[in-house]
Protein backbone atom coordinates (compact mmCIF):
# COMPACT_ATOMS: atom_id res chain seq x y z
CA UNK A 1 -12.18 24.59 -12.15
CA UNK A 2 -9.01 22.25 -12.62
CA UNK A 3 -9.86 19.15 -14.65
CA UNK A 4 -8.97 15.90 -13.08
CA UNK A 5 -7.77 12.73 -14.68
CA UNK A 6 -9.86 10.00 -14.07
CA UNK A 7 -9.02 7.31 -11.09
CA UNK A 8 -7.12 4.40 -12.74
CA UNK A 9 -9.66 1.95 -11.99
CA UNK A 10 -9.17 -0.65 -14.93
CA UNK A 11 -5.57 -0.78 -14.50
CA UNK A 12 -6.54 -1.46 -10.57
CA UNK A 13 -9.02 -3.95 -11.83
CA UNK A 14 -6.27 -5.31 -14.37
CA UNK A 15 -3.77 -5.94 -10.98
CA UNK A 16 -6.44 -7.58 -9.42
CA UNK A 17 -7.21 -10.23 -11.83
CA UNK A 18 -3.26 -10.45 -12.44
CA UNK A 19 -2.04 -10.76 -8.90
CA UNK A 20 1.18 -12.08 -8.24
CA UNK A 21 1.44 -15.05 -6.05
CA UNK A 22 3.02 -13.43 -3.17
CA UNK A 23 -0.07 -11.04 -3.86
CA UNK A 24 -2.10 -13.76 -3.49
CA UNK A 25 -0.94 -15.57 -0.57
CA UNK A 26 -0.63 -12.03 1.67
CA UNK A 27 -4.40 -11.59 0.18
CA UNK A 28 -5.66 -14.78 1.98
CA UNK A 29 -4.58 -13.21 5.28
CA UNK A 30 -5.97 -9.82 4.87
CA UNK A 31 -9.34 -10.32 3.30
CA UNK A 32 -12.84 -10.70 5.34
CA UNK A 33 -11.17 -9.01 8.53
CA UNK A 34 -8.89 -11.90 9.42
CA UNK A 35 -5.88 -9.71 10.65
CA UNK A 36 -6.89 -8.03 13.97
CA UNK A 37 -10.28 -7.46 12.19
CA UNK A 38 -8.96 -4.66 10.67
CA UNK A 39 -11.10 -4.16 6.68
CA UNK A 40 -8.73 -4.24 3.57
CA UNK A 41 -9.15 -3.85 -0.24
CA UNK A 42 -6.78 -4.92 -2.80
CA UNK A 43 -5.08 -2.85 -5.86
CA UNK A 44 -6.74 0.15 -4.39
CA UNK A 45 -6.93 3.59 -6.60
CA UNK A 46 -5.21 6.09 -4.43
CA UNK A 47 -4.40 9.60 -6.28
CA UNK A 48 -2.68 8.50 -9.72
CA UNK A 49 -1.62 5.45 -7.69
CA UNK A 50 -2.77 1.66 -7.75
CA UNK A 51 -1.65 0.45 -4.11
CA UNK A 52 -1.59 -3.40 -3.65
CA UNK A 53 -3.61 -3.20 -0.11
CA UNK A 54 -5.20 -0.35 1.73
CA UNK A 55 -6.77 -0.48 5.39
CA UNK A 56 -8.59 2.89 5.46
CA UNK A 57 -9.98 2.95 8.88
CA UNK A 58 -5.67 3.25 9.65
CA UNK A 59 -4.85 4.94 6.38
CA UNK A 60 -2.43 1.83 5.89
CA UNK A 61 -1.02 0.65 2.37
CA UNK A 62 0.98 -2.53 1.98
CA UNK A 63 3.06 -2.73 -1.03
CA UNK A 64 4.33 -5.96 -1.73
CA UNK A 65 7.44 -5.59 -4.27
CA UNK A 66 9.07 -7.86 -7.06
CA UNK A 67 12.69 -7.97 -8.04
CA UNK A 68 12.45 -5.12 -10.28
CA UNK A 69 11.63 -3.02 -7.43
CA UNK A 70 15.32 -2.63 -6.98
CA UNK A 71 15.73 -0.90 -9.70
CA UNK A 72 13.04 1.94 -9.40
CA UNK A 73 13.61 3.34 -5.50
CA UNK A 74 13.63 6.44 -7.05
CA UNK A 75 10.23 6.22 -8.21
CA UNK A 76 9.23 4.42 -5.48
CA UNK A 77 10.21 6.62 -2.57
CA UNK A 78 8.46 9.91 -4.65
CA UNK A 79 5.60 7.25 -5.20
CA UNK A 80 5.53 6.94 -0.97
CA UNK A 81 6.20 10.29 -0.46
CA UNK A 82 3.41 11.09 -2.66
CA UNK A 83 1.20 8.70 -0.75
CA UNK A 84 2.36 10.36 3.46
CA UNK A 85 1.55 13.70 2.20
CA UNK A 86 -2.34 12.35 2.09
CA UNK A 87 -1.89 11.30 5.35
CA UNK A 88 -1.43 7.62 4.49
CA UNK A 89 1.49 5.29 6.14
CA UNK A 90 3.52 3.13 3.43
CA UNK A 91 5.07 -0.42 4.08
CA UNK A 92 6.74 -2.21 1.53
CA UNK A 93 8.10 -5.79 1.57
CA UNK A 94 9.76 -8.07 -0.69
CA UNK A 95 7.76 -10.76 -2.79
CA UNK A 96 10.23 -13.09 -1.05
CA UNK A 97 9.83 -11.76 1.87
CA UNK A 98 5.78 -12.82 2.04
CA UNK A 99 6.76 -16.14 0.65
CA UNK A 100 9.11 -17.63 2.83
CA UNK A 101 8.06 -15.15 6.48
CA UNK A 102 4.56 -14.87 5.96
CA UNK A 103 3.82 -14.64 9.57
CA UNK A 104 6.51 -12.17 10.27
CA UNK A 105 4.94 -9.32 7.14
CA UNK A 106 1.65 -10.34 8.83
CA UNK A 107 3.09 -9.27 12.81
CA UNK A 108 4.74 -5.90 11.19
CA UNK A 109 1.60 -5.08 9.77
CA UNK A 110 -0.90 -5.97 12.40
CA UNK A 111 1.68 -4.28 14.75
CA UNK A 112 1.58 -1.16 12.78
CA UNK A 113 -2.24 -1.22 12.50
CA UNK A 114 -2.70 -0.98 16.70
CA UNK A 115 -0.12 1.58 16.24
CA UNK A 116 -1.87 4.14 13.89
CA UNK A 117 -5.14 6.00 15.16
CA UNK A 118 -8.22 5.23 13.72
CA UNK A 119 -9.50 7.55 10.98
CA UNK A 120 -13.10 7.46 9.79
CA UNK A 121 -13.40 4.73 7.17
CA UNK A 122 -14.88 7.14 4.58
CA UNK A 123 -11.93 9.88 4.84
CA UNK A 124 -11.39 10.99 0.94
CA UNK A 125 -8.95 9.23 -0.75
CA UNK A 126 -6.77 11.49 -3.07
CA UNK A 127 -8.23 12.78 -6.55
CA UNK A 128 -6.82 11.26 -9.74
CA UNK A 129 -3.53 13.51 -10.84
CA UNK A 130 -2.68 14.56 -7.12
CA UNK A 131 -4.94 17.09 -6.39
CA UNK A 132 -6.16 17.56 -2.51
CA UNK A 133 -9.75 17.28 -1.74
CA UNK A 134 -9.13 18.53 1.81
CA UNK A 135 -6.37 20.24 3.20
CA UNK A 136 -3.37 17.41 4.66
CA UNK A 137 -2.71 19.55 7.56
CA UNK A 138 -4.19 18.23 10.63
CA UNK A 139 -4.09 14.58 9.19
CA UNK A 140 -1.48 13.91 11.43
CA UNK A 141 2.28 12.58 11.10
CA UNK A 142 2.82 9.97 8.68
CA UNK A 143 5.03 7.61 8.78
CA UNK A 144 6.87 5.22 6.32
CA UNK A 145 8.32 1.46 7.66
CA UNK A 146 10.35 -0.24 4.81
CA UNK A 147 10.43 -3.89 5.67
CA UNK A 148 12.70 -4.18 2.71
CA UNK A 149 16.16 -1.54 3.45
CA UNK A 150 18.07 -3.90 1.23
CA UNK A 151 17.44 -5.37 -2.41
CA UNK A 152 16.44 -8.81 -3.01
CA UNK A 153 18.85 -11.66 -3.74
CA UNK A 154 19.66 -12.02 -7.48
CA UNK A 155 17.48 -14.99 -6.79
CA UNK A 156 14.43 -12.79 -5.63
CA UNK A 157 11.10 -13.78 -7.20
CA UNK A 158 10.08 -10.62 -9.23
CA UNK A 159 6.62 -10.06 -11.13
């Protein structure tokens, strides 16, 4: 029977109590059902993954991104990649971006969210290290929206 690596649930609890602000200020939106009703939970264990917001019931996660970000697309497209395979749907936007167009980030994602069919709230999450509790087939097409196709400014907030 494989082993699996434990779900990184200090470092998630780490993120929570070290949220950024733009982290933060998206957070106030999301929490106790406020957009479209829809349940979230922040710095979420997903596989070997810490994502910053997950609706389950529409296998949604929100990334919000920092300046350094730039730098690592690489990692962060395998990272997403990683995260459609489970059946999930990835948007990512800019630190900045939730700063200064908060109600825009909060019409992509509550447009996204009537989009996507609902799942049962208690579908498995992936295992620590990757490995598939179910099968992915059937789950569905994924899909990924980058709110972000361009780096930040120089300027861009970062964490």
């Amino acid at each position: 029977m494989p082993q699996s690596r434990s779900r990184p649930t200090k470092r998630a609890q780490s993120l929570r109590n070290n949220a950024t602000d733009a982290e933060r200020k998206l957070w106030q939106h999301l929490r106790l059902r406020q957009l479209g009703g829809f349940k979230f939970s922040r710095q979420m264990p997903v596989g070997p993954f810490v994502c910053d917001f997950l609706c389950r019931e529409r296998m949604l996660v929100v990334e919000v991104d920092g300046g350094q970000h730039s730098d690592r697309a690489a990692q962060d497209a395998s990272r997403t990649l990683c995260l459609e395979r489970h059946g999930l749907t990835v948007l990512r936007f800019w630190n900045n971006d939730v700063m200064e167009n908060l109600d825009g980030v909060l019409q992509v994602i509550l447009s996204t969210l009537k989009e996507l069919p609902a799942r049962f709230a208690d579908s498995p999450l992936p295992l620590a290290g990757g490995e598939e509790a179910h099968s992915a087939e059937g789950v569905g097409a994924s899909a990924t929206k980058h709110a972000h196709p361009q780096p930040p400014p120089a300027s861009g907030r970062g964490l």
